[in-house]
PDB file of N, CA and C in Angstrom:
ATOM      1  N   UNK A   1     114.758 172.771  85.655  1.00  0.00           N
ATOM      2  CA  UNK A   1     114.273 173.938  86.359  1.00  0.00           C
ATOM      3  C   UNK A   1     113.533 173.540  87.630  1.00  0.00           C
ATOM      4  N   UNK A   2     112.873 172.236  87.937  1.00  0.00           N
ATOM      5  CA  UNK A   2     112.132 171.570  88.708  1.00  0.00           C
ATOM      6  C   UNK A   2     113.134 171.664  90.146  1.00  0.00           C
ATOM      7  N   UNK A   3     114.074 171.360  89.831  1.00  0.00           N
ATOM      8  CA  UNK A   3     115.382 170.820  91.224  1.00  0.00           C
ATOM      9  C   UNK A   3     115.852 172.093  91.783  1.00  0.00           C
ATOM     10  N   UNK A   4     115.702 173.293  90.693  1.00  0.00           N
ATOM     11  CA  UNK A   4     116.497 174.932  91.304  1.00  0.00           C
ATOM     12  C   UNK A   4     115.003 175.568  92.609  1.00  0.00           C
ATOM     13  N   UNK A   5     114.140 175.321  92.137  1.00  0.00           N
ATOM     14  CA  UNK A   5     112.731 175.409  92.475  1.00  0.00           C
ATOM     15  C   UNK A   5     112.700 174.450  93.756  1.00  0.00           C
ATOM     16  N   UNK A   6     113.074 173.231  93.515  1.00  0.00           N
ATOM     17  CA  UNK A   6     112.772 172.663  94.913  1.00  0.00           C
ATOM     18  C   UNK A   6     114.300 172.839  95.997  1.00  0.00           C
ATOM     19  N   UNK A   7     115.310 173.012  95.541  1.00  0.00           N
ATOM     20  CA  UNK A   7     116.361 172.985  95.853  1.00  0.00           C
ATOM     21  C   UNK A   7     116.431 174.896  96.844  1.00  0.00           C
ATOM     22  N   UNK A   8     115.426 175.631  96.051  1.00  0.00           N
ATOM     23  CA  UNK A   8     115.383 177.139  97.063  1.00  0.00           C
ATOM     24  C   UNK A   8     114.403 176.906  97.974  1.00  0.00           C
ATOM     25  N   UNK A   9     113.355 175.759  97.590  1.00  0.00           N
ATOM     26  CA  UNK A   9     112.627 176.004  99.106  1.00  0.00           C
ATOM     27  C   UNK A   9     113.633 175.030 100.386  1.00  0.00           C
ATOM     28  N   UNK A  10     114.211 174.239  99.961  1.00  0.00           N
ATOM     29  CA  UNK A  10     115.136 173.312 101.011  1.00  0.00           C
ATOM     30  C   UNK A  10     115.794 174.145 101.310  1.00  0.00           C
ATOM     31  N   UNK A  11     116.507 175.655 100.605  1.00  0.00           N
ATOM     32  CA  UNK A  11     117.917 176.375 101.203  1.00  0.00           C
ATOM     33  C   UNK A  11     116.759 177.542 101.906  1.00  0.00           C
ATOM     34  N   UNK A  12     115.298 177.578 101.658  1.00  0.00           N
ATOM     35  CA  UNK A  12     114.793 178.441 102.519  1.00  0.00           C
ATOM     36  C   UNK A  12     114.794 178.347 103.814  1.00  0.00           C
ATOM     37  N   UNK A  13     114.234 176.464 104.243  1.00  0.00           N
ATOM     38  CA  UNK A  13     114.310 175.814 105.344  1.00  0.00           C
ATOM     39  C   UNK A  13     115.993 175.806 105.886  1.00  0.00           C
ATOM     40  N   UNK A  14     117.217 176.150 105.264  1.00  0.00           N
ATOM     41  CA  UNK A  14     118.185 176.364 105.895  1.00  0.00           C
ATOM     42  C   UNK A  14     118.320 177.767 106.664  1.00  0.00           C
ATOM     43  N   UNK A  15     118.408 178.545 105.610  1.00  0.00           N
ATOM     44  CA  UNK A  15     118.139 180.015 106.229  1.00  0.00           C
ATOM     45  C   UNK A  15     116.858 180.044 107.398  1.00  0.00           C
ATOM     46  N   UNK A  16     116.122 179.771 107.419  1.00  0.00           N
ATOM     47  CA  UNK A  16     114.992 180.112 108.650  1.00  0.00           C
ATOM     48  C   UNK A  16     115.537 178.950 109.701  1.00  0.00           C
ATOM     49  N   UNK A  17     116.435 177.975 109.843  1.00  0.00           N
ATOM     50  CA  UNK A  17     117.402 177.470 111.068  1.00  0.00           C
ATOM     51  C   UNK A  17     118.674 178.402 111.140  1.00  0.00           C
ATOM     52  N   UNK A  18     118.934 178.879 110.211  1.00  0.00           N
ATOM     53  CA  UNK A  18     120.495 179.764 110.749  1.00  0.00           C
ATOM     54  C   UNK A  18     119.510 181.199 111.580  1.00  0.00           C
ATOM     55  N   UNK A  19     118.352 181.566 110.940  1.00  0.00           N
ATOM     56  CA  UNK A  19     117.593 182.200 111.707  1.00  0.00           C
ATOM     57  C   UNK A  19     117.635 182.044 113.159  1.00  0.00           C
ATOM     58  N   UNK A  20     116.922 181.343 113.033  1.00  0.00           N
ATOM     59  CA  UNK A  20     116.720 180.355 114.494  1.00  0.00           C
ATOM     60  C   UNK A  20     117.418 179.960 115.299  1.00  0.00           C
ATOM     61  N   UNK A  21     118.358 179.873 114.848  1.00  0.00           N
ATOM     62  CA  UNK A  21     119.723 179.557 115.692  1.00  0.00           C
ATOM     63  C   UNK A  21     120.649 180.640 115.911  1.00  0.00           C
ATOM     64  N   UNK A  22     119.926 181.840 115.450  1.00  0.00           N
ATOM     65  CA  UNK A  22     120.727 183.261 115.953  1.00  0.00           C
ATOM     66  C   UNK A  22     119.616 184.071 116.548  1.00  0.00           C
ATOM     67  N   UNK A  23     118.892 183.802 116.649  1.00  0.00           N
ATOM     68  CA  UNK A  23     117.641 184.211 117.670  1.00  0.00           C
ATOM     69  C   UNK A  23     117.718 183.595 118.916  1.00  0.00           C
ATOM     70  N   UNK A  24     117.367 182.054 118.762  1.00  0.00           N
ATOM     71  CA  UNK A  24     117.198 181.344 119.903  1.00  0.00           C
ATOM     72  C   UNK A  24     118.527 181.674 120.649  1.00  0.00           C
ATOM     73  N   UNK A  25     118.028 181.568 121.879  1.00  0.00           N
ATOM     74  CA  UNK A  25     119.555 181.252 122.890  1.00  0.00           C
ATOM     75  C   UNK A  25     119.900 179.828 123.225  1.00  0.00           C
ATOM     76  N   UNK A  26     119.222 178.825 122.723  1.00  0.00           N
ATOM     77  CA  UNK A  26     119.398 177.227 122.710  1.00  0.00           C
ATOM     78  C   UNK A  26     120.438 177.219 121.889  1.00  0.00           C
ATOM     79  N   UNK A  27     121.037 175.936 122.768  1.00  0.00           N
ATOM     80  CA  UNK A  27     122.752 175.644 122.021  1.00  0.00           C
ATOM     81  C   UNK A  27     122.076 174.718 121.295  1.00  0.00           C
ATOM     82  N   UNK A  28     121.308 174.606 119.928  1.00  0.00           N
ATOM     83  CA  UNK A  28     121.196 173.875 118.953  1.00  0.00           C
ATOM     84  C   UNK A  28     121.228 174.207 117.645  1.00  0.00           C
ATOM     85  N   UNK A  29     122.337 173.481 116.618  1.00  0.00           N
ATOM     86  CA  UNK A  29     122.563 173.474 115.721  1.00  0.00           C
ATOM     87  C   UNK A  29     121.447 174.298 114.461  1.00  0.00           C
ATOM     88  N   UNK A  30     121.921 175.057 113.521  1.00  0.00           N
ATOM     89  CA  UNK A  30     121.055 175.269 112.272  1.00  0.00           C
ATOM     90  C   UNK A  30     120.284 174.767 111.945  1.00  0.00           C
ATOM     91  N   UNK A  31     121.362 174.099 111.196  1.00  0.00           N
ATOM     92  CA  UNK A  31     120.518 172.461 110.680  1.00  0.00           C
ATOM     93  C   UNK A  31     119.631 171.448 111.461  1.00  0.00           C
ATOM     94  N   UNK A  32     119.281 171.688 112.653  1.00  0.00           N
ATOM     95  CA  UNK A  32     118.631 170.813 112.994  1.00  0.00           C
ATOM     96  C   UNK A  32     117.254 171.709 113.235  1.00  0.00           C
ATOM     97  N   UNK A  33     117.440 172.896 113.189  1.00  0.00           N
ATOM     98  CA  UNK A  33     115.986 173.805 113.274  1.00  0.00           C
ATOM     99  C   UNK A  33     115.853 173.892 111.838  1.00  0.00           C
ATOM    100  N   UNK A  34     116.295 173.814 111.236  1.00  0.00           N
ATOM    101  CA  UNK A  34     115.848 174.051 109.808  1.00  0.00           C
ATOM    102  C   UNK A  34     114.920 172.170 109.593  1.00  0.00           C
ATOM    103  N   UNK A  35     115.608 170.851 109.651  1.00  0.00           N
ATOM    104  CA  UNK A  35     115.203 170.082 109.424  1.00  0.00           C
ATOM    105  C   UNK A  35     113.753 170.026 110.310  1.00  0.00           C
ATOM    106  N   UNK A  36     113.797 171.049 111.316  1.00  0.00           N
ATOM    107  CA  UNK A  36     112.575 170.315 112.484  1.00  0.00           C
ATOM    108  C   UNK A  36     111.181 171.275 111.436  1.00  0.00           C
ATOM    109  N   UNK A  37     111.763 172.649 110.847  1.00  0.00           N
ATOM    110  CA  UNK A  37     110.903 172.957 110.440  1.00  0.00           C
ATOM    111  C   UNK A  37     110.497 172.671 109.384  1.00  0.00           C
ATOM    112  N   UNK A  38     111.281 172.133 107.992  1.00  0.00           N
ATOM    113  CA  UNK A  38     111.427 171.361 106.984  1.00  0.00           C
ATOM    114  C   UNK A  38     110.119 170.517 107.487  1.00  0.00           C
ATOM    115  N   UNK A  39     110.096 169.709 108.465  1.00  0.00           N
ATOM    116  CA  UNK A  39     109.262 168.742 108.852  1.00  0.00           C
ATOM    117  C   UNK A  39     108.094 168.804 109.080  1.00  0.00           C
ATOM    118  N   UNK A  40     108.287 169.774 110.190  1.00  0.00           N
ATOM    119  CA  UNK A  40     106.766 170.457 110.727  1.00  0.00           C
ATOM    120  C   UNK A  40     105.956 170.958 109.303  1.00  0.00           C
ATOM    121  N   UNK A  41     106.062 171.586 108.581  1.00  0.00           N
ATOM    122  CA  UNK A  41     105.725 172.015 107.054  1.00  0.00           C
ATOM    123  C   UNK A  41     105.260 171.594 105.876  1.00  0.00           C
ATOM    124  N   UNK A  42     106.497 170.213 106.272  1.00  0.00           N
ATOM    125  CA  UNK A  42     105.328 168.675 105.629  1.00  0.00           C
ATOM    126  C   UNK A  42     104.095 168.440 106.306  1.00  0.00           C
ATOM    127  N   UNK A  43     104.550 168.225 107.959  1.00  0.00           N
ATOM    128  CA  UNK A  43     102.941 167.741 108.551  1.00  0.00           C
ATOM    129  C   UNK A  43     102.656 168.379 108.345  1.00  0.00           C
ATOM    130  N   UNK A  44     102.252 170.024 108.419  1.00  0.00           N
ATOM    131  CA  UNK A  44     101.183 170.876 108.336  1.00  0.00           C
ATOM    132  C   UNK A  44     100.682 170.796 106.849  1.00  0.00           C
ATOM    133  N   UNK A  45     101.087 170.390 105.563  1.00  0.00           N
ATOM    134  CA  UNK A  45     100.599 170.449 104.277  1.00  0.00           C
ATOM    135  C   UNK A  45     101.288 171.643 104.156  1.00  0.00           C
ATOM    136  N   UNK A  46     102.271 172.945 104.608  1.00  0.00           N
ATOM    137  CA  UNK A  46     102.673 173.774 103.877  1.00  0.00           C
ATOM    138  C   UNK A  46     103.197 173.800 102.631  1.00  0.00           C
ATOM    139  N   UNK A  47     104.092 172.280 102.927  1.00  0.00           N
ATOM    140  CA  UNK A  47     104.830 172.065 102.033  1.00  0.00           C
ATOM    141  C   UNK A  47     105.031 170.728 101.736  1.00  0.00           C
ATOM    142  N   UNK A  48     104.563 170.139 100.161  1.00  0.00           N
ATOM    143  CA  UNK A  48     104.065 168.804 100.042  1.00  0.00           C
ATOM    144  C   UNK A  48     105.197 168.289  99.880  1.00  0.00           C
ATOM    145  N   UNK A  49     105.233 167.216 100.009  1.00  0.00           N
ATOM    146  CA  UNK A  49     106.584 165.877  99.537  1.00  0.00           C
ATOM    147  C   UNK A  49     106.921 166.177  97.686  1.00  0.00           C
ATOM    148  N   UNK A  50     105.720 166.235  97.202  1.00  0.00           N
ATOM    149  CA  UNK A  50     106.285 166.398  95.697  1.00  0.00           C
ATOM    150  C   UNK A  50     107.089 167.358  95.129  1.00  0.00           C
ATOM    151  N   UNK A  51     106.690 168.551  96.218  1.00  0.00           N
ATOM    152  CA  UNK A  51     107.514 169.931  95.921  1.00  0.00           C
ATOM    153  C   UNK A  51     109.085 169.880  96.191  1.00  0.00           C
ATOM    154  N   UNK A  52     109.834 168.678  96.772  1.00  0.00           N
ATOM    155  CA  UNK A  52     110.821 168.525  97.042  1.00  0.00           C
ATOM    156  C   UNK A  52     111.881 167.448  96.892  1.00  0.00           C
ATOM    157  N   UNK A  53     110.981 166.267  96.390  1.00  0.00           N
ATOM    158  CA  UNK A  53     111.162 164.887  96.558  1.00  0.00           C
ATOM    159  C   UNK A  53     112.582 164.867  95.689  1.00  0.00           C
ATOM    160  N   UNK A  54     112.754 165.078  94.088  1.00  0.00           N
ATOM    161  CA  UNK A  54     113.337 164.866  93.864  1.00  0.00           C
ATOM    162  C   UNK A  54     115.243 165.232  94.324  1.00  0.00           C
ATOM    163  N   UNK A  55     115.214 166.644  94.681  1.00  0.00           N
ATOM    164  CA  UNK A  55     116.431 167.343  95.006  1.00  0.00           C
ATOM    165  C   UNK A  55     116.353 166.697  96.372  1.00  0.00           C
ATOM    166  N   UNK A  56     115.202 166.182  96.642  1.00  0.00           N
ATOM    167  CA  UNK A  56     115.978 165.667  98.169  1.00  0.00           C
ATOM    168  C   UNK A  56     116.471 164.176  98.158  1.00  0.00           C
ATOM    169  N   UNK A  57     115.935 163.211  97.023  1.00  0.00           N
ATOM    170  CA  UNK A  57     116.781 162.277  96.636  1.00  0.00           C
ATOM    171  C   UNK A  57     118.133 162.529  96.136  1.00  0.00           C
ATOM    172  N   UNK A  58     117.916 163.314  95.471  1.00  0.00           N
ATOM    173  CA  UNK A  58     119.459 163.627  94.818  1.00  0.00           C
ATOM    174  C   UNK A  58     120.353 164.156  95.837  1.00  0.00           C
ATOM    175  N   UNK A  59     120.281 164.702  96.661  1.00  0.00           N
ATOM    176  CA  UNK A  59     121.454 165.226  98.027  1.00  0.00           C
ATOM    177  C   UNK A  59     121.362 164.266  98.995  1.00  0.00           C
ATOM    178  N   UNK A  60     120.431 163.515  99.375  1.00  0.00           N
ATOM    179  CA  UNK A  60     120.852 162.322  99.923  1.00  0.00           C
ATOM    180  C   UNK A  60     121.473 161.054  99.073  1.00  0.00           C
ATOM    181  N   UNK A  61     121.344 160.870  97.906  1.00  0.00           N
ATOM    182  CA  UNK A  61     122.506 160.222  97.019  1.00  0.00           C
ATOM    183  C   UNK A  61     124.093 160.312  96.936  1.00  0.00           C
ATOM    184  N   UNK A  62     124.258 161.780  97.198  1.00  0.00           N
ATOM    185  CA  UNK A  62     125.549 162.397  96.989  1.00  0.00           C
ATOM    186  C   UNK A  62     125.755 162.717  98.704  1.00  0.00           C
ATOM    187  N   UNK A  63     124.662 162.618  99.603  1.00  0.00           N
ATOM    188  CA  UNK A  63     125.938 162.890 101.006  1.00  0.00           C
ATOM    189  C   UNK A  63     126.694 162.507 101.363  1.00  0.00           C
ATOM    190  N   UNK A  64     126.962 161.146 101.229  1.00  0.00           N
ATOM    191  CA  UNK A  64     128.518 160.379 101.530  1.00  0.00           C
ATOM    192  C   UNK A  64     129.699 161.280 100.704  1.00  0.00           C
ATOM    193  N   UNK A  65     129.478 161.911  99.668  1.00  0.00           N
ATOM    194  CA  UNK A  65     130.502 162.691  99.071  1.00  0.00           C
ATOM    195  C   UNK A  65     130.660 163.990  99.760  1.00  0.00           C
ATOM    196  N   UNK A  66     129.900 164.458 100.507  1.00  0.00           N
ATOM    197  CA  UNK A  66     130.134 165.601 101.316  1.00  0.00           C
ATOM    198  C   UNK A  66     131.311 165.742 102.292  1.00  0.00           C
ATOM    199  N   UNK A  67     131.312 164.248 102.757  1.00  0.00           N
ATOM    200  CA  UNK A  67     132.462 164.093 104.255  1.00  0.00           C
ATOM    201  C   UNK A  67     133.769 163.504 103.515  1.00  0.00           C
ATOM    202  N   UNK A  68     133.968 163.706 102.394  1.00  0.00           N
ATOM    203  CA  UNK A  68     135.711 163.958 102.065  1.00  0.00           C
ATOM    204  C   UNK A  68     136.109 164.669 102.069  1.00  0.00           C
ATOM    205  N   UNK A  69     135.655 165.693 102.249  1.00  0.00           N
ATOM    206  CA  UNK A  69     136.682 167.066 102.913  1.00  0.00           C
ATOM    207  C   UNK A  69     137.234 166.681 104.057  1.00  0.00           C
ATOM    208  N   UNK A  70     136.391 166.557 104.576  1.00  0.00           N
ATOM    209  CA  UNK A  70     136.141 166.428 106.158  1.00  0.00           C
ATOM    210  C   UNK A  70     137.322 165.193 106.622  1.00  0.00           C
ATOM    211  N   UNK A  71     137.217 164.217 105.998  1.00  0.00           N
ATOM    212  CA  UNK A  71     137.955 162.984 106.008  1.00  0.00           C
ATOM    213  C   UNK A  71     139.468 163.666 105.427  1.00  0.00           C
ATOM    214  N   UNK A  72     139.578 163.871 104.781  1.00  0.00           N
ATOM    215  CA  UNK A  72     140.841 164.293 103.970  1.00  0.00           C
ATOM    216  C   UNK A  72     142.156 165.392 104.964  1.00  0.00           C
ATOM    217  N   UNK A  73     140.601 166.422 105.833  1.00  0.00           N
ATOM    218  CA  UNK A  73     141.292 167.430 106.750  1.00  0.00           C
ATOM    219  C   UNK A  73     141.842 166.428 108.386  1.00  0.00           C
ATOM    220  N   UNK A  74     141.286 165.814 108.325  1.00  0.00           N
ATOM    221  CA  UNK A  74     141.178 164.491 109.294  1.00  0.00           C
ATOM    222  C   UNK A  74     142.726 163.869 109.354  1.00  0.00           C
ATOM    223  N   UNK A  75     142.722 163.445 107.838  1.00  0.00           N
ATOM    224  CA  UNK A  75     144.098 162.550 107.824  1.00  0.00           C
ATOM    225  C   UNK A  75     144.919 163.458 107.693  1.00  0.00           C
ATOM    226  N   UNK A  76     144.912 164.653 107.288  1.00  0.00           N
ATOM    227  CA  UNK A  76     146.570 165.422 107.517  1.00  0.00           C
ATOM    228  C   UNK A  76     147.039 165.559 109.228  1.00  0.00           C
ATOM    229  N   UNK A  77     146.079 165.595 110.223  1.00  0.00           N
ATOM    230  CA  UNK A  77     146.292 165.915 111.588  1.00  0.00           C
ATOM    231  C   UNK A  77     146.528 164.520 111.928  1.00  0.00           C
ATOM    232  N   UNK A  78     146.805 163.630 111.321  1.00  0.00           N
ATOM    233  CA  UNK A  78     147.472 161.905 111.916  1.00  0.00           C
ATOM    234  C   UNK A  78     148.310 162.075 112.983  1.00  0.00           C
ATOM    235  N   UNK A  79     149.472 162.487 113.084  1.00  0.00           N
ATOM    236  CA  UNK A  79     150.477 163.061 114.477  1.00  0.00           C
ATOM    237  C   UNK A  79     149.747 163.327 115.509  1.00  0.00           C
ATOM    238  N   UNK A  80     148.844 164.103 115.357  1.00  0.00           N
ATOM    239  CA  UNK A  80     148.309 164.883 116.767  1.00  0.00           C
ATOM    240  C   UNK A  80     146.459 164.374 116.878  1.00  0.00           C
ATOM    241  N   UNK A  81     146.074 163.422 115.917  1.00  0.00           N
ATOM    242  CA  UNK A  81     144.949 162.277 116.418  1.00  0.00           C
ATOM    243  C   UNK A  81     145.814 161.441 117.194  1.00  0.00           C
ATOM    244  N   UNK A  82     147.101 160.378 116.989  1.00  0.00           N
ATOM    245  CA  UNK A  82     147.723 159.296 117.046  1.00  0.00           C
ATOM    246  C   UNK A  82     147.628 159.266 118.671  1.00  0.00           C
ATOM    247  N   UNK A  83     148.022 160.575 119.192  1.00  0.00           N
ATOM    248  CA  UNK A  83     147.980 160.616 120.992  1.00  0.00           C
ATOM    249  C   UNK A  83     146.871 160.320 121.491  1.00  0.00           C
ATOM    250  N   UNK A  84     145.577 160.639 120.575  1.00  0.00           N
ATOM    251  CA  UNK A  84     144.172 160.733 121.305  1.00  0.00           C
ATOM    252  C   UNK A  84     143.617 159.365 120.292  1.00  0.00           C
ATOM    253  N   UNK A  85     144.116 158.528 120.154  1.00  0.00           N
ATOM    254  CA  UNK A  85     143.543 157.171 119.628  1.00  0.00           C
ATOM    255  C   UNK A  85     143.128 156.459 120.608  1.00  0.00           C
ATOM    256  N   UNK A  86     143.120 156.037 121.813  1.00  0.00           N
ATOM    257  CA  UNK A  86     142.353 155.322 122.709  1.00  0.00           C
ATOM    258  C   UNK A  86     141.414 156.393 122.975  1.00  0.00           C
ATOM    259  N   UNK A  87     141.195 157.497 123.409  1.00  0.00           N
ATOM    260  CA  UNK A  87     140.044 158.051 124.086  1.00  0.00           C
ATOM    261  C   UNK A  87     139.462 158.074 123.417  1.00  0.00           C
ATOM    262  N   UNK A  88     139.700 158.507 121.869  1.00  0.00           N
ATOM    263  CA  UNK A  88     139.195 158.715 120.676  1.00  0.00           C
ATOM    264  C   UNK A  88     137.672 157.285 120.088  1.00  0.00           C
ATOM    265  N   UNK A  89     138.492 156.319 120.767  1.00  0.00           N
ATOM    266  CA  UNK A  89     137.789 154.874 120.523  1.00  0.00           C
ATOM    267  C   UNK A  89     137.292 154.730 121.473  1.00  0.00           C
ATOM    268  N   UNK A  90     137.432 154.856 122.567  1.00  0.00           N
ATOM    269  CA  UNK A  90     136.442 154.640 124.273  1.00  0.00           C
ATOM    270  C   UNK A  90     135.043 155.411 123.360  1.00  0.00           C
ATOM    271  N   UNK A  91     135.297 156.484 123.427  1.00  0.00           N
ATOM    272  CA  UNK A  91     134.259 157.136 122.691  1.00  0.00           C
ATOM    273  C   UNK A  91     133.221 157.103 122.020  1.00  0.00           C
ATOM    274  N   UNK A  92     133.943 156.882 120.958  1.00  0.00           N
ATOM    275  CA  UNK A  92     132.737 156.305 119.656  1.00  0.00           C
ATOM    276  C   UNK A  92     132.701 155.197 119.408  1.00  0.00           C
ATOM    277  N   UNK A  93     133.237 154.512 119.949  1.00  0.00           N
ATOM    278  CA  UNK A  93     132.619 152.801 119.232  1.00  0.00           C
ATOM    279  C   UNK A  93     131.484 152.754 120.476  1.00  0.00           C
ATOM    280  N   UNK A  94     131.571 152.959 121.251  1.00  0.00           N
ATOM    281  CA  UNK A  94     129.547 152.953 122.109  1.00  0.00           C
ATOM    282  C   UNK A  94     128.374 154.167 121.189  1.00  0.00           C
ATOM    283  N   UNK A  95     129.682 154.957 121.317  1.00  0.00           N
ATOM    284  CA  UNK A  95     128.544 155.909 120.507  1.00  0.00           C
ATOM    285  C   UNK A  95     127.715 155.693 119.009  1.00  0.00           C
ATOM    286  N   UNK A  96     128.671 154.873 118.578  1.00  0.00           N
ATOM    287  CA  UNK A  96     128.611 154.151 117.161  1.00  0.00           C
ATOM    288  C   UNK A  96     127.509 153.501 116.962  1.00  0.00           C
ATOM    289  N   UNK A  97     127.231 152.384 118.085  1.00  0.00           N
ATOM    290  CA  UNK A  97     126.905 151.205 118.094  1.00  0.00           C
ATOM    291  C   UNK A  97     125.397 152.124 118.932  1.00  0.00           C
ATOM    292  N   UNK A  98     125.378 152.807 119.740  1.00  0.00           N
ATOM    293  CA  UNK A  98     123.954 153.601 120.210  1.00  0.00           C
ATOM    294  C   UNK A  98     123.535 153.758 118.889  1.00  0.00           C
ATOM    295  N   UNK A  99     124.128 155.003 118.099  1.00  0.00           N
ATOM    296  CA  UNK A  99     123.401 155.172 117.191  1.00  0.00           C
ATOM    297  C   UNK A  99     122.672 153.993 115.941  1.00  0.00           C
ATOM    298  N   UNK A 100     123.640 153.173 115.675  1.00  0.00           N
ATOM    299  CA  UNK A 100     123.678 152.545 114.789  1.00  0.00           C
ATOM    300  C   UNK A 100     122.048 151.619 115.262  1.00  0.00           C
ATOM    301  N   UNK A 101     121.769 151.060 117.171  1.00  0.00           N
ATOM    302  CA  UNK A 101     120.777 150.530 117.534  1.00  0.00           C
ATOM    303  C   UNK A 101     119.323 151.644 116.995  1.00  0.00           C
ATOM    304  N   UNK A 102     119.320 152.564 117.616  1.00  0.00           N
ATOM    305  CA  UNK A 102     118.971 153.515 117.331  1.00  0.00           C
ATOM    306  C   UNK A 102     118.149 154.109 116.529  1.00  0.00           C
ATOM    307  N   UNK A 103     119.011 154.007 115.259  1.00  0.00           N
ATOM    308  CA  UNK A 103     118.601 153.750 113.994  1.00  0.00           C
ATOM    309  C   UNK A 103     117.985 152.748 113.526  1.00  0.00           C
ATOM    310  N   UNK A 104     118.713 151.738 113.557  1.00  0.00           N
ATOM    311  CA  UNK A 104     117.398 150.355 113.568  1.00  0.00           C
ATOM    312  C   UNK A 104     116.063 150.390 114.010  1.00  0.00           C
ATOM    313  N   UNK A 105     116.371 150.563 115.288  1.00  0.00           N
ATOM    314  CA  UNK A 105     114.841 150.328 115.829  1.00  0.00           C
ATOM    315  C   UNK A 105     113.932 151.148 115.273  1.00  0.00           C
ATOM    316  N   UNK A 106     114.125 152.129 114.872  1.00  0.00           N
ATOM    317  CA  UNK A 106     113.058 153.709 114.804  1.00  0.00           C
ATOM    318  C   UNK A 106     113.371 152.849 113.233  1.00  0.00           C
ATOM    319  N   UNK A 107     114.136 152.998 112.334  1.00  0.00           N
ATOM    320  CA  UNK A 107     113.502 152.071 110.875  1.00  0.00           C
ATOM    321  C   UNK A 107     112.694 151.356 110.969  1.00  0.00           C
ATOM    322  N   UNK A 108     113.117 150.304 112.063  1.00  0.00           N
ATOM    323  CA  UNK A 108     111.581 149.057 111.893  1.00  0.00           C
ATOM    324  C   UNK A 108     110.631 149.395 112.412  1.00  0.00           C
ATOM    325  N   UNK A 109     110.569 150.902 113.363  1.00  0.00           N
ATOM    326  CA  UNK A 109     108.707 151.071 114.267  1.00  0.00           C
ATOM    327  C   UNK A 109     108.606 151.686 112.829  1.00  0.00           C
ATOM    328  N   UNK A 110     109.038 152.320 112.007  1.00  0.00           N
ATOM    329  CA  UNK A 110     108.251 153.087 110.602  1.00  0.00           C
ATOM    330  C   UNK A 110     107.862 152.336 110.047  1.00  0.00           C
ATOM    331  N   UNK A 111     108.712 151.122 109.676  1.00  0.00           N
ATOM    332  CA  UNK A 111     108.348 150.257 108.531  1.00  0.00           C
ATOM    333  C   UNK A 111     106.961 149.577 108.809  1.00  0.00           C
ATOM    334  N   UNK A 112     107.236 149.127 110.107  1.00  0.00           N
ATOM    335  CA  UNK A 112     105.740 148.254 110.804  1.00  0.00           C
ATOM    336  C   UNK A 112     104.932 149.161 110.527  1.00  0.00           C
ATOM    337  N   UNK A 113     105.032 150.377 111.224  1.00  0.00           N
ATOM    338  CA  UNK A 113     103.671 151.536 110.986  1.00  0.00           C
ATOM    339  C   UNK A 113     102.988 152.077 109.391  1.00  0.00           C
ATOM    340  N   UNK A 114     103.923 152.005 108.782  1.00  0.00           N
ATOM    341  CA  UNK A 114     103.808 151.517 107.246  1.00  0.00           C
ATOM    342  C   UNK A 114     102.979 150.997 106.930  1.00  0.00           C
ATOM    343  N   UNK A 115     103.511 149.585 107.191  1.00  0.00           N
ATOM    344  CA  UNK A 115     103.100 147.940 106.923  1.00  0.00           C
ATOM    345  C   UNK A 115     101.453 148.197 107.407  1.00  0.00           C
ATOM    346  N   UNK A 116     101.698 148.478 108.519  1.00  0.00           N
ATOM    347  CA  UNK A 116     100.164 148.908 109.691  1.00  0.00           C
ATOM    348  C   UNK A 116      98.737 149.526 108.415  1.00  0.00           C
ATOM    349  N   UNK A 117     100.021 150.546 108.077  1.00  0.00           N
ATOM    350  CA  UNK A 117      98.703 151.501 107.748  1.00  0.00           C
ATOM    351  C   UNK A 117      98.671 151.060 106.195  1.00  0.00           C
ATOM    352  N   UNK A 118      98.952 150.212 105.458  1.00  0.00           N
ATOM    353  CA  UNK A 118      98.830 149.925 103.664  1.00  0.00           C
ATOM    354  C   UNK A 118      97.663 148.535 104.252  1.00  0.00           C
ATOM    355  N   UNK A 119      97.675 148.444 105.850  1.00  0.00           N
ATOM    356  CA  UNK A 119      96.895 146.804 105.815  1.00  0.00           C
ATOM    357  C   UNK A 119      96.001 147.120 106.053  1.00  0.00           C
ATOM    358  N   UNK A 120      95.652 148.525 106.328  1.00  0.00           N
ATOM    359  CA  UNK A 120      94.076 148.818 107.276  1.00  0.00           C
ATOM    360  C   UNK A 120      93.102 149.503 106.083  1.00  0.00           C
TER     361      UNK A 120
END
């Protein structure tokens, strides 16, 4: 009963970005106003880490299973990717490799800041 409970306040923080994203006139995604407020909510203490922790381990466990649809709808259009395979790769292998830096770096300023704050 713990995960249905934390699992409606996470689909609350979805709904108040689909909100938001039909209000705002900014071309930005749902999901990313929902995560900014998800966030903001933690910092403010609205909403504690414990109230959510677990269902939010558990859907980040299972997101790699989300993008086989996605992958699956992907490979039936093979014919009509096959033309756009070089631009397709100009593309994202920089984009890949941005993110992938990206990501690193902002892991290790947390981890240090971490590290920082368990030493002080």
């Amino acid at each position: 009963m713990v995960y249905v409970f934390q699992f409606c306040r996470i689909l609350g923080f979805c709904f108040a970005g689909e909100l938001c994203s039909r209000l705002l006139p900014l071309p930005i995604p749902a999901s990313i106003y929902g995560l900014v407020l998800l966030v903001l909510a933690l910092r403010l203490g609205l909403v504690r880490l414990d109230q959510i922790r677990e269902t939010a381990l558990f859907l980040t466990k299972i997101f790699p299973l989300l993008f086989i649809p996605a992958a699956a709808g992907v490979m039936e259009l093979g014919a009509e990717l096959e033309a756009m395979l070089l631009p397709a790769l100009i593309a994202l292998v920089p984009v890949t490799v941005l993110v992938m830096a990206v990501s690193g770096l902002v892991t290790q300023a947390l981890a240090r800041r971490k590290e920082a704050r368990h030493a002080s």
